[in-house]
C-alpha atoms as a PDB file:
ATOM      1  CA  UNK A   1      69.759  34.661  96.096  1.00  0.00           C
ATOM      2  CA  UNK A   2      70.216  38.463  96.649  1.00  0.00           C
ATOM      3  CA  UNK A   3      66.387  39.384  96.135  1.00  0.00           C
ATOM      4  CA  UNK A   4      64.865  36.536  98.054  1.00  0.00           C
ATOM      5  CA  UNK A   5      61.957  38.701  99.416  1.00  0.00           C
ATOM      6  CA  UNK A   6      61.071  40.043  95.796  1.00  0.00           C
ATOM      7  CA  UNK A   7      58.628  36.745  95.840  1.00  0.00           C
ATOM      8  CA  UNK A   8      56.938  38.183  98.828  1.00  0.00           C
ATOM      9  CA  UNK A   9      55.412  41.008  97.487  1.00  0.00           C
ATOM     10  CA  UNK A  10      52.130  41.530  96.252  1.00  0.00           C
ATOM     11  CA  UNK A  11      52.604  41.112  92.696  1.00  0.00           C
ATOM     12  CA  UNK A  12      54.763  37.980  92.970  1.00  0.00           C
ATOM     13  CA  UNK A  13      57.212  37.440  89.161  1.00  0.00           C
ATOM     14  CA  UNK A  14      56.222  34.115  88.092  1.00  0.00           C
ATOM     15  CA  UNK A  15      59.251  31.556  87.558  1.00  0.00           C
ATOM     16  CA  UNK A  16      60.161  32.095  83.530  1.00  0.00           C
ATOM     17  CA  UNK A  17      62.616  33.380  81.608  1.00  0.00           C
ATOM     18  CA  UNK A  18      61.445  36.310  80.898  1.00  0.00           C
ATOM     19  CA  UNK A  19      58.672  38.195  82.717  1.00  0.00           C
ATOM     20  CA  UNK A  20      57.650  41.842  82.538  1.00  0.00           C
ATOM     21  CA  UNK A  21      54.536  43.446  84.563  1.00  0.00           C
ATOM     22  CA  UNK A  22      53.050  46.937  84.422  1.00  0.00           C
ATOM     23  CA  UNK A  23      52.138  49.689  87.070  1.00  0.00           C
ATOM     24  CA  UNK A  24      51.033  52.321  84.950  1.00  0.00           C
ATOM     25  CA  UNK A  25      48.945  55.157  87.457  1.00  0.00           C
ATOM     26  CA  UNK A  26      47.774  57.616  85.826  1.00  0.00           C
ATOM     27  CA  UNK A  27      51.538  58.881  83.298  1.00  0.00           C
ATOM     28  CA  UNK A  28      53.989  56.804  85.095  1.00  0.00           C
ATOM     29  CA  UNK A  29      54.211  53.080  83.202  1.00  0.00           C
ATOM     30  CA  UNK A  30      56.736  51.113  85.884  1.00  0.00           C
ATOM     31  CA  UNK A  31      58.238  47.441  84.121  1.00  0.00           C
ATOM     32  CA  UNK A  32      59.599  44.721  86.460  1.00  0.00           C
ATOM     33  CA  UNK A  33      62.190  42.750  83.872  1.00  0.00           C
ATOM     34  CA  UNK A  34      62.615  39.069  85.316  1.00  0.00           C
ATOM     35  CA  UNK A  35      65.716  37.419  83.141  1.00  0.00           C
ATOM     36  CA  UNK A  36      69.106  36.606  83.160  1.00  0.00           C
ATOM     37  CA  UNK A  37      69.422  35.643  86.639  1.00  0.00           C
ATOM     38  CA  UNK A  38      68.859  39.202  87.898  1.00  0.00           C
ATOM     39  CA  UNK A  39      65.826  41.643  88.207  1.00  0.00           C
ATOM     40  CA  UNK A  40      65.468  45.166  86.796  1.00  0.00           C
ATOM     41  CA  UNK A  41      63.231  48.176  87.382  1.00  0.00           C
ATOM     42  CA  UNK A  42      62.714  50.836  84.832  1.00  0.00           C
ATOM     43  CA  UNK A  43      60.354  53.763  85.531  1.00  0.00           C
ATOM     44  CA  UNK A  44      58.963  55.238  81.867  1.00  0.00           C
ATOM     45  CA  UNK A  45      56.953  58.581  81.985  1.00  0.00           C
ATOM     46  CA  UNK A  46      54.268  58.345  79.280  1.00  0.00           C
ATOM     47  CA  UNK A  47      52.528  61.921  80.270  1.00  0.00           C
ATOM     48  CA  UNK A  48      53.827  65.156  79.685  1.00  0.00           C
ATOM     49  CA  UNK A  49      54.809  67.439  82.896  1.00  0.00           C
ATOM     50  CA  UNK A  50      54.208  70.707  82.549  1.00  0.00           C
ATOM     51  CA  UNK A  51      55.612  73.326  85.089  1.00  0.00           C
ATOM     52  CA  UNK A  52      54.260  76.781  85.255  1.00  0.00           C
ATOM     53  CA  UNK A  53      56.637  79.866  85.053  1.00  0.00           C
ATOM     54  CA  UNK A  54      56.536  82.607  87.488  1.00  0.00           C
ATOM     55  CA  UNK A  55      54.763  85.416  86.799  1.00  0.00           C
ATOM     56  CA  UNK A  56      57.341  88.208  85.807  1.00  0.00           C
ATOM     57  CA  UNK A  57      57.463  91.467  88.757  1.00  0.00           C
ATOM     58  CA  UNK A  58      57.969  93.756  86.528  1.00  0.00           C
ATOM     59  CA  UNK A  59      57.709  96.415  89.680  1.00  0.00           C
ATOM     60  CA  UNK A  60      60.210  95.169  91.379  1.00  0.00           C
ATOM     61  CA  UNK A  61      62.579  95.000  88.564  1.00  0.00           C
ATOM     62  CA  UNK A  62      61.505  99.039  88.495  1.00  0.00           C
ATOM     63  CA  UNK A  63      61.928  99.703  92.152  1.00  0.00           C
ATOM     64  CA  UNK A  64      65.261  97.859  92.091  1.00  0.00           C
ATOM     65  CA  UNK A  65      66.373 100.456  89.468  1.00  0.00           C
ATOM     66  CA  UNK A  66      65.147 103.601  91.068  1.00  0.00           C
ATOM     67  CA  UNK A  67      66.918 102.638  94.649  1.00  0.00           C
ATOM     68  CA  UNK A  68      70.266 101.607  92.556  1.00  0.00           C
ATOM     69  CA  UNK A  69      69.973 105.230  90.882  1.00  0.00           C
ATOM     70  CA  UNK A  70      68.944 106.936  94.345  1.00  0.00           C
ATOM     71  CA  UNK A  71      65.852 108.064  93.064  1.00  0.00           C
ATOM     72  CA  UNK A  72      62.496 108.913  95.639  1.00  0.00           C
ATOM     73  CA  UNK A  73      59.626 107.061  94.779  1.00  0.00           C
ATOM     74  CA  UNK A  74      56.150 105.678  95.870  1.00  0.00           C
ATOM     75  CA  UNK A  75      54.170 103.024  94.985  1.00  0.00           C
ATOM     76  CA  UNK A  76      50.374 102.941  94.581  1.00  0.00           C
ATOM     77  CA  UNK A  77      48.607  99.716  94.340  1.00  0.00           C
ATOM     78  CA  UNK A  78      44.689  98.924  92.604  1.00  0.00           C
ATOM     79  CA  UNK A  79      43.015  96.028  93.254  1.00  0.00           C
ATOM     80  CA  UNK A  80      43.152  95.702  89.119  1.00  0.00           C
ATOM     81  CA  UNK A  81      44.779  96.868  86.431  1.00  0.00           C
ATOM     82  CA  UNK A  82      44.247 100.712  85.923  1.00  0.00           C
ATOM     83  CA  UNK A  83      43.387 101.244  81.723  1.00  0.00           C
ATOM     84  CA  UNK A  84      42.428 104.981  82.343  1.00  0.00           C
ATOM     85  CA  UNK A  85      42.640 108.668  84.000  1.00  0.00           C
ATOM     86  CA  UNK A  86      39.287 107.959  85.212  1.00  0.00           C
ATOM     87  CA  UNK A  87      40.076 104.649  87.386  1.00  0.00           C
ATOM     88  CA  UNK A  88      43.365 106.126  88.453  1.00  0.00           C
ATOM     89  CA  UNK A  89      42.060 109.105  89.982  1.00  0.00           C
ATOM     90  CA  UNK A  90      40.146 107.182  92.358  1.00  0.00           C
ATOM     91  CA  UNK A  91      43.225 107.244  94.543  1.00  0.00           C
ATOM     92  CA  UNK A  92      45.371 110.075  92.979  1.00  0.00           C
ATOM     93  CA  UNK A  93      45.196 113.549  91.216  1.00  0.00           C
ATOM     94  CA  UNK A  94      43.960 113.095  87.859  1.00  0.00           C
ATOM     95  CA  UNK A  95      46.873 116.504  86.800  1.00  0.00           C
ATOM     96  CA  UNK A  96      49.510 114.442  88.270  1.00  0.00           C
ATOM     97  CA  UNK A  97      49.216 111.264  86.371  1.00  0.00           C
ATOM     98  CA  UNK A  98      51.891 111.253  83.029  1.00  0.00           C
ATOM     99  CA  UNK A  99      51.823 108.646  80.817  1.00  0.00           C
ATOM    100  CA  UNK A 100      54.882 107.476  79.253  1.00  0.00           C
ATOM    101  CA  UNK A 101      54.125 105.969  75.433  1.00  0.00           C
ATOM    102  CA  UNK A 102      56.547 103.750  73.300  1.00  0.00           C
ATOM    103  CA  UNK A 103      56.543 104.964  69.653  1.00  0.00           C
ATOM    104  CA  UNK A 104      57.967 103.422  66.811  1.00  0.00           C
ATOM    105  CA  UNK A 105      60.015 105.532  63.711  1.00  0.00           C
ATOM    106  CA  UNK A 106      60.439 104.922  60.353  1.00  0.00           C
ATOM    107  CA  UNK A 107      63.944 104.296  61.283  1.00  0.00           C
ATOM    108  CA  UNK A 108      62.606 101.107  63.091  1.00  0.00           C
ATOM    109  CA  UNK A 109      64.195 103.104  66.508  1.00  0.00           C
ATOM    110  CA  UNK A 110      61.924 103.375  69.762  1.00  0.00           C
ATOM    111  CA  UNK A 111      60.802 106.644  71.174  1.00  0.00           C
ATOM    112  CA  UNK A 112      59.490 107.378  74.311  1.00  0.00           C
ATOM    113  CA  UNK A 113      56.590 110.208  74.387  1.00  0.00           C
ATOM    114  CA  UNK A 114      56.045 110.966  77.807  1.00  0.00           C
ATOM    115  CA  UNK A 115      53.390 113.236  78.535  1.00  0.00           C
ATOM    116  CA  UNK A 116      50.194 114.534  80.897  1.00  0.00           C
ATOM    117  CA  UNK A 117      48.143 111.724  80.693  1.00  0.00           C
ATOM    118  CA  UNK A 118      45.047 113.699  79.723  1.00  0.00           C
ATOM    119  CA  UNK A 119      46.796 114.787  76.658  1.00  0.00           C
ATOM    120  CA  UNK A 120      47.000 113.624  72.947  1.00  0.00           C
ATOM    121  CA  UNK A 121      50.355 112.656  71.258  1.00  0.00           C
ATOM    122  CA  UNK A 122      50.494 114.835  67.349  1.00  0.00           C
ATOM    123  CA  UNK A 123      52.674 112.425  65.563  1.00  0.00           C
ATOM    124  CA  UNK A 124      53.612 115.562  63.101  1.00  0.00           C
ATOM    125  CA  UNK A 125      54.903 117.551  65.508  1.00  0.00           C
ATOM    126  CA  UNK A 126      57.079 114.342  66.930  1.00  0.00           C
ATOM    127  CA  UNK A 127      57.840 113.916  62.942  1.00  0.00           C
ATOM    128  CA  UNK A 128      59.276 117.227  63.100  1.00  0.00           C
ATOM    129  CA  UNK A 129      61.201 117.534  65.835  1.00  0.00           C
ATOM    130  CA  UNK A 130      63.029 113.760  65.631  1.00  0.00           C
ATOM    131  CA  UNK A 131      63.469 114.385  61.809  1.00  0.00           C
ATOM    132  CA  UNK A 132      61.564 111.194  60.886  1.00  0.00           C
ATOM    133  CA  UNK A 133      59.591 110.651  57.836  1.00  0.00           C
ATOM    134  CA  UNK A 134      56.821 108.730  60.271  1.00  0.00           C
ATOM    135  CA  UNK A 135      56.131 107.624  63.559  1.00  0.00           C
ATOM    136  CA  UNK A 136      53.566 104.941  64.765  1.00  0.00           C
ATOM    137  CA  UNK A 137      52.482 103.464  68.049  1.00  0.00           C
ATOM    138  CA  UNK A 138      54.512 100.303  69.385  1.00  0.00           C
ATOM    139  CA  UNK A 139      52.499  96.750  69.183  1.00  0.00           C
ATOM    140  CA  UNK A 140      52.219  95.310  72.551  1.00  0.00           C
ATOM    141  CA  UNK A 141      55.222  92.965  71.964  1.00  0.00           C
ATOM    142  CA  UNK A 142      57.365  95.871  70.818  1.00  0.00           C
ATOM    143  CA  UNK A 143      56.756  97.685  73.822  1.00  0.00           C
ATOM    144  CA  UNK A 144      57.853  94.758  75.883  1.00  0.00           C
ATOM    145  CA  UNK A 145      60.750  94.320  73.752  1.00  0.00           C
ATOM    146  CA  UNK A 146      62.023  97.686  73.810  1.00  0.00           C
ATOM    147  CA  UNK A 147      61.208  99.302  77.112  1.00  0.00           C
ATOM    148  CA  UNK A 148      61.387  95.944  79.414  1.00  0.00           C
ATOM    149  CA  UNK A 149      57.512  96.409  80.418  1.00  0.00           C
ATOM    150  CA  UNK A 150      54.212  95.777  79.366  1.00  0.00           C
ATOM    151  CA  UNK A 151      51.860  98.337  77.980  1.00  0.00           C
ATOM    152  CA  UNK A 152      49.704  99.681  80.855  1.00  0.00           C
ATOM    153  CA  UNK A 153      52.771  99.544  82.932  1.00  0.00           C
ATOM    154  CA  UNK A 154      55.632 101.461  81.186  1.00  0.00           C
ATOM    155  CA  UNK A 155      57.462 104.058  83.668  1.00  0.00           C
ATOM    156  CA  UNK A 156      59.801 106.381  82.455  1.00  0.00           C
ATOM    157  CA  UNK A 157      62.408 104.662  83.757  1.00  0.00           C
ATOM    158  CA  UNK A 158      63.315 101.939  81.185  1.00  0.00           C
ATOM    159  CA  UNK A 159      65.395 100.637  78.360  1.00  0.00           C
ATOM    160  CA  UNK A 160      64.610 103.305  75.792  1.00  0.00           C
ATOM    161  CA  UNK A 161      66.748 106.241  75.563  1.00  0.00           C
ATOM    162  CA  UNK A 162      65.339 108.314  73.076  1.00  0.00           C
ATOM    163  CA  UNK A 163      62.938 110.212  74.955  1.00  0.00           C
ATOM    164  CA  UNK A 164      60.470 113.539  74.592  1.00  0.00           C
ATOM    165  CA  UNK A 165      58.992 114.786  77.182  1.00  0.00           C
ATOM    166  CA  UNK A 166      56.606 117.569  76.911  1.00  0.00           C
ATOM    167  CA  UNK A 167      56.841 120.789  78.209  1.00  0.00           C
ATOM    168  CA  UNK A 168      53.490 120.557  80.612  1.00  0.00           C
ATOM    169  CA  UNK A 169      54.640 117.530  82.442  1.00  0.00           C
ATOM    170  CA  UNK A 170      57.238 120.580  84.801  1.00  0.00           C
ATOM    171  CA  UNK A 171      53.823 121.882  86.077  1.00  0.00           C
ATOM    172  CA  UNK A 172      54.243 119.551  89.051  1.00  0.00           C
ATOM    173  CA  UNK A 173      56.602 119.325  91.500  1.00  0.00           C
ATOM    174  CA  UNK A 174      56.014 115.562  91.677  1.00  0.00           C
ATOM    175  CA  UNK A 175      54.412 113.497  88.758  1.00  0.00           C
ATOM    176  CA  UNK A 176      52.654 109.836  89.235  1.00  0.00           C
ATOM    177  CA  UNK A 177      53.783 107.177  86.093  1.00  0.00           C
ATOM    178  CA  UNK A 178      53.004 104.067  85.278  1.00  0.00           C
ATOM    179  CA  UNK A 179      54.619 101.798  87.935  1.00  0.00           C
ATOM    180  CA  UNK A 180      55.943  98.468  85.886  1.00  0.00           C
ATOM    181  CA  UNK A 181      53.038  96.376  86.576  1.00  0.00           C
ATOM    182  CA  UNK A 182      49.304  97.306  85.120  1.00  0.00           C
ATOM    183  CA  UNK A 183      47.595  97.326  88.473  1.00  0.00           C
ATOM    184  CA  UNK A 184      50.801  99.386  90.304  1.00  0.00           C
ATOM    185  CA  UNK A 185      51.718 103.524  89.522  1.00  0.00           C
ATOM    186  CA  UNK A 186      54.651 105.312  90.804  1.00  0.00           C
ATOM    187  CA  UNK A 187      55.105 108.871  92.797  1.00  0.00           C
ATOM    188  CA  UNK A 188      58.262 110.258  91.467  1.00  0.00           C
ATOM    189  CA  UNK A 189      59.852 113.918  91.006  1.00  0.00           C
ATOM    190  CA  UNK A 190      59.387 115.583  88.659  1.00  0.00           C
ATOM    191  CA  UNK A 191      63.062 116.697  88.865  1.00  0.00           C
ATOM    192  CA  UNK A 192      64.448 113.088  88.782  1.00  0.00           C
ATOM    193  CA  UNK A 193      62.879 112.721  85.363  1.00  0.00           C
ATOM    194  CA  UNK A 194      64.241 115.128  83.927  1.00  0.00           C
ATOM    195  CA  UNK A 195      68.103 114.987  85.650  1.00  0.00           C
ATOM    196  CA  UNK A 196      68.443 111.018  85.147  1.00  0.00           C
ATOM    197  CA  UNK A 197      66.701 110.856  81.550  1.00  0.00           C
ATOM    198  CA  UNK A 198      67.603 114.132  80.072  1.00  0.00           C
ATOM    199  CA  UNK A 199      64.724 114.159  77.319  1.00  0.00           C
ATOM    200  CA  UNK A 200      64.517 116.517  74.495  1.00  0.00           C
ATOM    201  CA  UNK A 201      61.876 119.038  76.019  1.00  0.00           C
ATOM    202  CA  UNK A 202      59.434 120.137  73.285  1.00  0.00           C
ATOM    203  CA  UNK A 203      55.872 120.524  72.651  1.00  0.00           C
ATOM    204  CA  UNK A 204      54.520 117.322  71.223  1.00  0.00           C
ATOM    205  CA  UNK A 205      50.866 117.007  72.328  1.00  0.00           C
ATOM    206  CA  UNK A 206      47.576 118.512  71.951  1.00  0.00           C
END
């Protein structure tokens, strides 16, 4: 009565008082409970399912915060991630590319350095004009943390807001940063880094 054509499948459920059978493909273990006058089904998952998570745009999230902020930009796009002045001025001018470096002070604070990317930060000088008794470069994981971006692709438009910026980086009317994602740079002006971030302008490189 009520599941007459259960006895027609394949795997018929012998007549007892109690019977249980088994499809278990691959993780999925399904029982067939025979007792009581009734039939139940109960699906049990014995394998683990694993679902991957998107990889983060981390250019997107920057060009949706220079078109909130009204700021002109371009994108530039490798084929791989760009690790130095070299590979990037394959497609742009090696004087225009800045590079915009998370530091860390002895007052556990973020700084952001951003300077010609052929040029060397001097930690004494930054020591000396921030009034800290030492500065060091952010781990990858801090940089993350702190600016919102990974190293390779920190712009100078991020979370930090203690920012240098030296003095060389006004030679150009427009400037080419790092552009959120490793294998991405961004055109910006010059002006519009220095109007939206107002950094402390002084001489921090060598």
């Amino acid at each position: 009565m009520g599941n007459q054509n259960i006895s027609k499948t394949k795997n018929t459920i012998p007549h007892s008082s109690e019977q249980t059978r088994e499809f278990a493909p691959e993780s999925c273990k399904v029982e067939i409970t025979k007792g009581g006058g009734g039939i139940s089904l109960r699906a049990q998952t014995t394998g683990r399912v694993e679902l991957s998570q998107p990889k983060p745009n981390y250019s997107e999230s920057l060009r949706t915060t220079l078109i909130s902020k009204g700021i002109w930009h371009r994108f530039i796009e490798f084929d791989e991630p760009v690790r130095t002045v070299e590979e990037a001025a394959r497609k742009v001018p090696a004087d225009k590319i800045i590079k915009s470096i998370v530091l860390i002070g002895s007052d556990k604070k973020p700084i952001l350095a951003i300077l010609p990317a052929k040029n060397r930060i001097s930690y004494k000088k930054i020591k000396t004009i921030l009034k800290v008794k030492d500065v060091r470069l952010a781990q990858p994981n801090e940089v993350l943390e702190h600016s919102g971006y990974p190293v390779g692709g920190v712009p100078p438009f991020n979370e930090i807001n203690r920012i240098l910026l030296d003095p060389t980086v006004q030679r150009n009317a427009r400037s080419i940063a790092g552009g959120g994602d490793p294998d991405k740079l961004v055109e910006l002006e010059t002006k519009d880094i220095l109007e939206f971030l107002d950094p402390i302008i002084a001489d921090f490189s060598v």
